[in-house]
Structures are given as structure tokens and as C-alpha cells.
PDB file of N, CA and C in Angstrom:
ATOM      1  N   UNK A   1       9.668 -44.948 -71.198  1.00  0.00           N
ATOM      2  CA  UNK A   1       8.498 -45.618 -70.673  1.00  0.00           C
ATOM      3  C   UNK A   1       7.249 -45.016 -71.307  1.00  0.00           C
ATOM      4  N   UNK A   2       6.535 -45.694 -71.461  1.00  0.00           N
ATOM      5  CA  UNK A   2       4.935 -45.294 -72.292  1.00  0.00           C
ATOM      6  C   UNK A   2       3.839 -44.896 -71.258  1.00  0.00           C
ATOM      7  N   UNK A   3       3.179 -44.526 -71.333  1.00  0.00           N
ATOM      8  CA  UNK A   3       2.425 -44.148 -70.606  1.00  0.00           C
ATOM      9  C   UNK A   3       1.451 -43.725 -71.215  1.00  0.00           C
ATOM     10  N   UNK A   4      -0.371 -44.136 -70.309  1.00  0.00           N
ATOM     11  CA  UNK A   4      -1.461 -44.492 -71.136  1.00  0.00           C
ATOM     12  C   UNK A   4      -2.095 -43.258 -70.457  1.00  0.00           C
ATOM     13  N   UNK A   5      -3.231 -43.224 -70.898  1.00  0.00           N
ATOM     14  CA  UNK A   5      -4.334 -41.921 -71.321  1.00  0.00           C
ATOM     15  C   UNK A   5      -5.845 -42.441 -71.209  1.00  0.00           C
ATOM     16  N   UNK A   6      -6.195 -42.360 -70.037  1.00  0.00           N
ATOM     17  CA  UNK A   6      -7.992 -43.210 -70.002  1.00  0.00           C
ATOM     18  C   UNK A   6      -8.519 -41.614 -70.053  1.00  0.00           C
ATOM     19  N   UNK A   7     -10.168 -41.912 -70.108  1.00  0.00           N
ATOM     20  CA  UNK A   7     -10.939 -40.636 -70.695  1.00  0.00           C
ATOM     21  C   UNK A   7     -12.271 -41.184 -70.113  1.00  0.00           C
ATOM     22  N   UNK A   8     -12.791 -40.343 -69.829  1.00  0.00           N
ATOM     23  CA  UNK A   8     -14.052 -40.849 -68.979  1.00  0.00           C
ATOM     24  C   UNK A   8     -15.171 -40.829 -69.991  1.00  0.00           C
ATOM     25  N   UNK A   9     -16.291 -41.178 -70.106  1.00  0.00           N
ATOM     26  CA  UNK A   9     -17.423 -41.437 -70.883  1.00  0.00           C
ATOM     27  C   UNK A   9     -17.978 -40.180 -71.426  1.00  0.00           C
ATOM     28  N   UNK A  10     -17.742 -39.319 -69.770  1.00  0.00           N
ATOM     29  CA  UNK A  10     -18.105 -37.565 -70.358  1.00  0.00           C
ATOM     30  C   UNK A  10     -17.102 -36.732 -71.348  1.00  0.00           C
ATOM     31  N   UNK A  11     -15.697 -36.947 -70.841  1.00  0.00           N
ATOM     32  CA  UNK A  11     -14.696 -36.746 -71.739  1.00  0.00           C
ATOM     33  C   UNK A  11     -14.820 -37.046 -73.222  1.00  0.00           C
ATOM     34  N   UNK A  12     -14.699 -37.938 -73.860  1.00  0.00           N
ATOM     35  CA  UNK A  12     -14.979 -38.822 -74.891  1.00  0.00           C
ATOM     36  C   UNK A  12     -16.328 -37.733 -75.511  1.00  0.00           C
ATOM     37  N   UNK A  13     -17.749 -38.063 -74.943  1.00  0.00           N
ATOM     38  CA  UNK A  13     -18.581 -37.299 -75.205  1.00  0.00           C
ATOM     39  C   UNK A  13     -18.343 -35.887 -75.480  1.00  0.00           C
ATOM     40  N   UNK A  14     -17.422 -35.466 -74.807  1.00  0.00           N
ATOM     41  CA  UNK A  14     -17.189 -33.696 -74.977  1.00  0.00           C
ATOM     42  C   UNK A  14     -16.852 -33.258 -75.743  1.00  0.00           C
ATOM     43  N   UNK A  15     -15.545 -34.187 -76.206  1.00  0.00           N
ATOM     44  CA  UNK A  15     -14.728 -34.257 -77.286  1.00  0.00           C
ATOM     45  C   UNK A  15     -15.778 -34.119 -78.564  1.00  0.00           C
ATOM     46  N   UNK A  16     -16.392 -35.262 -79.165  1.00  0.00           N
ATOM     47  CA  UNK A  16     -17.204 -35.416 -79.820  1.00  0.00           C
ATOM     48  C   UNK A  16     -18.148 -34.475 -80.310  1.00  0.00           C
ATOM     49  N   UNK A  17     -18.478 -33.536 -79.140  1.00  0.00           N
ATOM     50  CA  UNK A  17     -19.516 -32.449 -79.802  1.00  0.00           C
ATOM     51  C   UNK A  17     -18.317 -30.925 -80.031  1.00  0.00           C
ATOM     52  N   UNK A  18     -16.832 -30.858 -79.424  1.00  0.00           N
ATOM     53  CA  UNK A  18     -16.030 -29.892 -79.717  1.00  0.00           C
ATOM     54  C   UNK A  18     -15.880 -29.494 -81.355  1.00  0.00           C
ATOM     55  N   UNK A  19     -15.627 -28.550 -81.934  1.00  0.00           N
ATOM     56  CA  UNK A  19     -15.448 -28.230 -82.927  1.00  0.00           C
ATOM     57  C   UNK A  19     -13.797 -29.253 -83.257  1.00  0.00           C
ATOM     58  N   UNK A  20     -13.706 -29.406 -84.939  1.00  0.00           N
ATOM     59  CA  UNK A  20     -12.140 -29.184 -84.568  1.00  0.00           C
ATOM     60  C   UNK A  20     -11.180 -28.541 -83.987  1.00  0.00           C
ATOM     61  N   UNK A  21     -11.319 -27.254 -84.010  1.00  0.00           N
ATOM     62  CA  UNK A  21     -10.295 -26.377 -83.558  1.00  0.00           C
ATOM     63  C   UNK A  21     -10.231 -26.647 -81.852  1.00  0.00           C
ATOM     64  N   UNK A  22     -11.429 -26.761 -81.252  1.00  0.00           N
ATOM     65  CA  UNK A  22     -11.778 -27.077 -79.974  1.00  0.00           C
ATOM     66  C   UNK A  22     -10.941 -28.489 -79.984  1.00  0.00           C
ATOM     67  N   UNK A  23     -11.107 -29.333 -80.359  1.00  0.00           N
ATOM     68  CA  UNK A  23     -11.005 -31.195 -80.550  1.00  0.00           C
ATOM     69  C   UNK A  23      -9.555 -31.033 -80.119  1.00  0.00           C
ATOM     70  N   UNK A  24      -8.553 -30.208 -81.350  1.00  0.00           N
ATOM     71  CA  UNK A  24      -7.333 -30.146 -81.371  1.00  0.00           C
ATOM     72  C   UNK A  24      -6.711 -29.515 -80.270  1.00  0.00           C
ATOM     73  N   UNK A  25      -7.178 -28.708 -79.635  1.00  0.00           N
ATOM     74  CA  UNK A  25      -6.619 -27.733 -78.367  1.00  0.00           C
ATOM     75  C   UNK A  25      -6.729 -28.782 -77.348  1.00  0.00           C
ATOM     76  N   UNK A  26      -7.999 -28.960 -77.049  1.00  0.00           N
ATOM     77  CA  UNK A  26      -7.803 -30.106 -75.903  1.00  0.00           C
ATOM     78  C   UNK A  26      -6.887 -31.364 -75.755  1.00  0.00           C
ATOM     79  N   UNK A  27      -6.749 -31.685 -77.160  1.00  0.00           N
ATOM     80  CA  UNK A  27      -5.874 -33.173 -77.248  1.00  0.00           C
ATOM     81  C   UNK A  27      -4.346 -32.558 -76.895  1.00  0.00           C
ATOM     82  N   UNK A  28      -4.291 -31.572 -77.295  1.00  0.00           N
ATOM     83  CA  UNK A  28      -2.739 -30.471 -76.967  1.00  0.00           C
ATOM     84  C   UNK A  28      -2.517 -30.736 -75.487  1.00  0.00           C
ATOM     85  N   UNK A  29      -3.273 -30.309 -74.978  1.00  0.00           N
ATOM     86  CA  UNK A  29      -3.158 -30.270 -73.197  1.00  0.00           C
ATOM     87  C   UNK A  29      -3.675 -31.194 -73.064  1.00  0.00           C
ATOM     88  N   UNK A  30      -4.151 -32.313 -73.252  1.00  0.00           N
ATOM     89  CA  UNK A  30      -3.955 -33.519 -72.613  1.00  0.00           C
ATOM     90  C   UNK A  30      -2.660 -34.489 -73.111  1.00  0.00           C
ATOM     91  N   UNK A  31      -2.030 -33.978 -73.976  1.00  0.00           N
ATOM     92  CA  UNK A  31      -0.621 -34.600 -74.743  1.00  0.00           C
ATOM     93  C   UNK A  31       0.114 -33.757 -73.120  1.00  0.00           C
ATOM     94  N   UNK A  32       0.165 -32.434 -73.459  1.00  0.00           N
ATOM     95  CA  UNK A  32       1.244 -31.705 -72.088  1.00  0.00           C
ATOM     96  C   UNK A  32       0.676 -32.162 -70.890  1.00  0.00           C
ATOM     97  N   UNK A  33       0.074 -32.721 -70.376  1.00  0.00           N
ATOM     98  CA  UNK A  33      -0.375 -33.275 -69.101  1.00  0.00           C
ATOM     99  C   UNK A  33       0.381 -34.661 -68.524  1.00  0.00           C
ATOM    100  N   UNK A  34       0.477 -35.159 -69.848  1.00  0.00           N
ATOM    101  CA  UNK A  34       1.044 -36.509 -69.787  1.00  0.00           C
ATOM    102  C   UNK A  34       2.435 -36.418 -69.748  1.00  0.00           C
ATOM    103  N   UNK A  35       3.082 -35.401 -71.075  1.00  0.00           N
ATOM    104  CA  UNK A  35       4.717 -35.654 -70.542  1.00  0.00           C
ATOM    105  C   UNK A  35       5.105 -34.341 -69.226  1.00  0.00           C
ATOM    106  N   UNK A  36       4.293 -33.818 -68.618  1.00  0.00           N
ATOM    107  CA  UNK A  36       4.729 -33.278 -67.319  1.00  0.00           C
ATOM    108  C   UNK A  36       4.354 -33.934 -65.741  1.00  0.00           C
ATOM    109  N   UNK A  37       5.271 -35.092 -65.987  1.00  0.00           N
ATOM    110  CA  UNK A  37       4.541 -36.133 -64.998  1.00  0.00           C
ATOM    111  C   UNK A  37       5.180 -35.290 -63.749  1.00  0.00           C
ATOM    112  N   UNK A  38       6.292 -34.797 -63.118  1.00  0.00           N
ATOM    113  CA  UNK A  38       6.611 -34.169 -62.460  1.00  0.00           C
ATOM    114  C   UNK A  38       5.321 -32.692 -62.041  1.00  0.00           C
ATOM    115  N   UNK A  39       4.249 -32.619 -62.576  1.00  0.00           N
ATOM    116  CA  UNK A  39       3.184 -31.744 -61.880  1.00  0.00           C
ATOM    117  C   UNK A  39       1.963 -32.850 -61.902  1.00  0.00           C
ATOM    118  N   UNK A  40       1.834 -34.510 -62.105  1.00  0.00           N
ATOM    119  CA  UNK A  40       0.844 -35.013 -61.637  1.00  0.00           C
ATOM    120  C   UNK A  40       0.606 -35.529 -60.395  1.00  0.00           C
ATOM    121  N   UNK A  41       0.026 -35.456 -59.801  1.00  0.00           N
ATOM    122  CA  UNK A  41      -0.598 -35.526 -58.164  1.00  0.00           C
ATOM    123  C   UNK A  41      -0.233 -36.900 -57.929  1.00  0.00           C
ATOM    124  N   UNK A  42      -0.182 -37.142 -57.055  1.00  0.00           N
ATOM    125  CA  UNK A  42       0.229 -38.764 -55.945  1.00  0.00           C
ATOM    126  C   UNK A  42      -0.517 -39.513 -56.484  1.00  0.00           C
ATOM    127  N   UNK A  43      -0.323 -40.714 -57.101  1.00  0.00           N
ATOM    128  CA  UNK A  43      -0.870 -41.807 -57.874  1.00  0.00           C
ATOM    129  C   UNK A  43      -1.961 -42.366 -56.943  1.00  0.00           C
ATOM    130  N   UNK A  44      -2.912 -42.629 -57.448  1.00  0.00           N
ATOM    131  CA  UNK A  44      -3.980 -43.614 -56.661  1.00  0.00           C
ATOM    132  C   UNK A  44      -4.565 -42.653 -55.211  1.00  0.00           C
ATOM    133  N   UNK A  45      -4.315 -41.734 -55.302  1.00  0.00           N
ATOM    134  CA  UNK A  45      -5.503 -40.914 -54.248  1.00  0.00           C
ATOM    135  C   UNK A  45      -5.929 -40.023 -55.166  1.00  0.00           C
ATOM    136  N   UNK A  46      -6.734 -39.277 -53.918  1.00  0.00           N
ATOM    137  CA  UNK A  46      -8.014 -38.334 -54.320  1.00  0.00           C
ATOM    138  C   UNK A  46      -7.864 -37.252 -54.383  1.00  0.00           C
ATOM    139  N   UNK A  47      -6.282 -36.803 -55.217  1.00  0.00           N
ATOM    140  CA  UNK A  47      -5.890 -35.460 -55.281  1.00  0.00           C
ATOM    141  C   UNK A  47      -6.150 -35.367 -56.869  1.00  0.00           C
ATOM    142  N   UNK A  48      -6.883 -34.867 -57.728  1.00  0.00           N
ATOM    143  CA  UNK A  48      -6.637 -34.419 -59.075  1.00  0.00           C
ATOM    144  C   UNK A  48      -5.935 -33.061 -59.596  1.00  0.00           C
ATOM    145  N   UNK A  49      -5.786 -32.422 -60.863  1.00  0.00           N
ATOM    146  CA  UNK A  49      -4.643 -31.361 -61.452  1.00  0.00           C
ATOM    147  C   UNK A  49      -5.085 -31.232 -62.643  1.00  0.00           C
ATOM    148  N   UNK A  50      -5.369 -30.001 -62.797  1.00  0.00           N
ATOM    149  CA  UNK A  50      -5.663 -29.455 -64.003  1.00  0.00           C
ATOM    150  C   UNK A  50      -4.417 -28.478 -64.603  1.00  0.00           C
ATOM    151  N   UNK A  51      -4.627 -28.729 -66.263  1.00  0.00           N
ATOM    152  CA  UNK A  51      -3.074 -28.105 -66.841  1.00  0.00           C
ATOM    153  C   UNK A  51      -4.502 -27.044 -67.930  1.00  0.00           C
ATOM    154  N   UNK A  52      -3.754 -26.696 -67.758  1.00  0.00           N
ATOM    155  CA  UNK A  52      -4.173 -25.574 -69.104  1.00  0.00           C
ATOM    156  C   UNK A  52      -3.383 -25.075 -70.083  1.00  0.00           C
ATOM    157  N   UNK A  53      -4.073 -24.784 -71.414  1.00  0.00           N
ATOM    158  CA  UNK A  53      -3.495 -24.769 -72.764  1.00  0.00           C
ATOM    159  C   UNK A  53      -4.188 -23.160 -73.320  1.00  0.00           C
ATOM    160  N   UNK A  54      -3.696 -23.101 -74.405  1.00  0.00           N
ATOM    161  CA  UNK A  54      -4.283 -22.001 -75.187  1.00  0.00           C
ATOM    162  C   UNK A  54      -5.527 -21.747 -74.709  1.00  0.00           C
ATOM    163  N   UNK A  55      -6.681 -22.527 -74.873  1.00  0.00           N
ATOM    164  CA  UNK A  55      -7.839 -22.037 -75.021  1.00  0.00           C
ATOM    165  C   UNK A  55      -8.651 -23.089 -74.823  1.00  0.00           C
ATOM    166  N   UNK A  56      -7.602 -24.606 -73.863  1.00  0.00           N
ATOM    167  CA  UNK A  56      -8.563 -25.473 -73.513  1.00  0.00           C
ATOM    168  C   UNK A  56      -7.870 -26.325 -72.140  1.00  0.00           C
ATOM    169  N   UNK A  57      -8.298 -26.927 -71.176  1.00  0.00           N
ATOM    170  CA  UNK A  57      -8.384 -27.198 -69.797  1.00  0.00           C
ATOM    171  C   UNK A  57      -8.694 -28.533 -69.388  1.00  0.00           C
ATOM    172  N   UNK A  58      -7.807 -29.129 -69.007  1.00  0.00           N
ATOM    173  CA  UNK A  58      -8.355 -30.569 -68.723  1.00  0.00           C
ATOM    174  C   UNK A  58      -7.834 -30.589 -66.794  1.00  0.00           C
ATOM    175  N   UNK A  59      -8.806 -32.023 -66.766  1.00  0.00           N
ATOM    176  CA  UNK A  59      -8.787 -32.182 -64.878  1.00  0.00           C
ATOM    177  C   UNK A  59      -8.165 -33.687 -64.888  1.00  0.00           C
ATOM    178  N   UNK A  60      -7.697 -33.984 -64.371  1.00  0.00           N
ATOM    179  CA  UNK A  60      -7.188 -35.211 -64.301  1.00  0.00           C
ATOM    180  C   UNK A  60      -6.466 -35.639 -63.259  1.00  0.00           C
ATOM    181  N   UNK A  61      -6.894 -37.034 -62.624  1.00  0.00           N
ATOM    182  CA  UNK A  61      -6.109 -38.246 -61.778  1.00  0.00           C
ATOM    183  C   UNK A  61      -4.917 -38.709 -62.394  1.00  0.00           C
ATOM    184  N   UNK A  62      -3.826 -38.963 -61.150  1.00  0.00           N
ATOM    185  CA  UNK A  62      -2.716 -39.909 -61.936  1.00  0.00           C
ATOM    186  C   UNK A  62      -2.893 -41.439 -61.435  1.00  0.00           C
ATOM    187  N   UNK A  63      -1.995 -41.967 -62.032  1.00  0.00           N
ATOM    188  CA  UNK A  63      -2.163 -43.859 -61.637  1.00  0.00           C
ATOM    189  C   UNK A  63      -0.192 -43.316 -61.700  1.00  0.00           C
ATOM    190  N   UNK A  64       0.338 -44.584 -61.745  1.00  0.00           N
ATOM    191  CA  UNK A  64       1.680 -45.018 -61.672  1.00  0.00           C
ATOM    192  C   UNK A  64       2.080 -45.383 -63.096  1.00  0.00           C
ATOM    193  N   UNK A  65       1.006 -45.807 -63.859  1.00  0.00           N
ATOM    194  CA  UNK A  65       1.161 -45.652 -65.477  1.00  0.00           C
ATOM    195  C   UNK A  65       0.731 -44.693 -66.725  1.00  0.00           C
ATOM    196  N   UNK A  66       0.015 -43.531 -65.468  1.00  0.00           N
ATOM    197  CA  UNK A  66      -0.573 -42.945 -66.521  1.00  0.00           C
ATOM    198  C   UNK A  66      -1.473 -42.128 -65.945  1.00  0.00           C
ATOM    199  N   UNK A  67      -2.524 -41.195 -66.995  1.00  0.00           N
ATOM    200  CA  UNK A  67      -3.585 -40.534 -66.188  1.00  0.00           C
ATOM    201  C   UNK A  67      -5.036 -40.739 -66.717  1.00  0.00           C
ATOM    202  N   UNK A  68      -5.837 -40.207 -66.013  1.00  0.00           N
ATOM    203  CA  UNK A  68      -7.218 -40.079 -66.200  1.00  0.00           C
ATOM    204  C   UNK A  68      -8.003 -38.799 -66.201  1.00  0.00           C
ATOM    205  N   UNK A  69      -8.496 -38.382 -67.303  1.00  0.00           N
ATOM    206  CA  UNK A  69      -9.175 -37.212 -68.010  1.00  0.00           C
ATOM    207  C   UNK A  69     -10.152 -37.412 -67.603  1.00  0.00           C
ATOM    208  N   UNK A  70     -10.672 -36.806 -66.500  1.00  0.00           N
ATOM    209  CA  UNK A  70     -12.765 -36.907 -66.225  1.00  0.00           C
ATOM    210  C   UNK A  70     -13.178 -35.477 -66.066  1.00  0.00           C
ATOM    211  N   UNK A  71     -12.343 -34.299 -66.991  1.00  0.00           N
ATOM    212  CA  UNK A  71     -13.285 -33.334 -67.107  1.00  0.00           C
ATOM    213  C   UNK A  71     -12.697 -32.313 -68.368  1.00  0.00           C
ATOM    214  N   UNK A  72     -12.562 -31.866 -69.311  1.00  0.00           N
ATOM    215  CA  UNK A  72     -12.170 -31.143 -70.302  1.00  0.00           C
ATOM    216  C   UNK A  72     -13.546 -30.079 -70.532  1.00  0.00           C
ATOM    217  N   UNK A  73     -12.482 -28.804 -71.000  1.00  0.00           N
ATOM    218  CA  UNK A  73     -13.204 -27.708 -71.138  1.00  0.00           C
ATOM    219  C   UNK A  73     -12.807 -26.670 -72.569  1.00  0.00           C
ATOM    220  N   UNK A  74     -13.399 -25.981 -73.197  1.00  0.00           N
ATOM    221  CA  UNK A  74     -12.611 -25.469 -74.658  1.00  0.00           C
ATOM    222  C   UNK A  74     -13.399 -24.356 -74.421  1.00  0.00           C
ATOM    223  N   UNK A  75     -12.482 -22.946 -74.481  1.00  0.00           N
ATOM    224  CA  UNK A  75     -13.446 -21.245 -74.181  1.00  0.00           C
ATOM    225  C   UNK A  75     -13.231 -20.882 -75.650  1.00  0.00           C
ATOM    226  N   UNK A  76     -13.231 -21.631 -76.899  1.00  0.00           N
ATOM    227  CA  UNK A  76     -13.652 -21.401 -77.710  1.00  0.00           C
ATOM    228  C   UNK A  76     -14.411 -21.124 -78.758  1.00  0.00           C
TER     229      UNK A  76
END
């Protein structure tokens, strides 16, 4: 099953001003966020879950198809 990846306006934006090395870490942990659907929160409420990576951090909602990125962070 496929499963989709929305990004919020700030996300997107964040991305954009990250370095590469930053760009690439975050897209890492938001790739592992997605295939560890077994740690995403109850679809369609107001519980969100943050995964963390090397050296970058994302927050995210689940749906039943997928998740939603509305906060990424890079301590690089």
C-alpha cells in the first residue's frame, strides 16, 4: 500500500532555507516516519508524534493514508 506525505506551507518553507546536508537529514526522518506506521498516532485526532533522526526532527499527524509534517527541525 502507498502512502502519501502532505507538508505544511511552514514545512516546505523550512526545507527551502535548510542547507543540503540539513534538506537531506530531514527528508531521512520523514521517509522513517512514514514506513513506521505502527508508532503513528490514531488517525484523524489531535494526537501528533515526533520521530527523530541523526541530526533532524519532524512533528507530525496521521490520516488512514498517510501523514502530515507541520513542524521540522535540523541542529545542524
Amino acid at each position: 500500500m502507498a502512502f502519501r506525505v502532505d507538508l505544511t506551507v511552514q514545512v516546505e518553507d523550512a526545507l527551502k532555507e535548510l542547507p543540503d546536508d540539513g534538506h537531506r537529514d530531514v527528508m531521512e526522518v520523514i521517509a522513517a516516519a512514514l514506513t513506521r506506521r505502527g508508532s503513528w498516532p490514531a488517525p484523524g485526532g489531535w494526537d501528533g508524534a515526533v520521530q527523530q533522526g541523526r541530526r533532524g526532527w519532524v512533528a507530525y499527524a496521521a490520516y488512514r493514508d498517510g501523514i502530515e509534517v507541520y513542524e521540522v527541525g535540523w541542529t545542524g
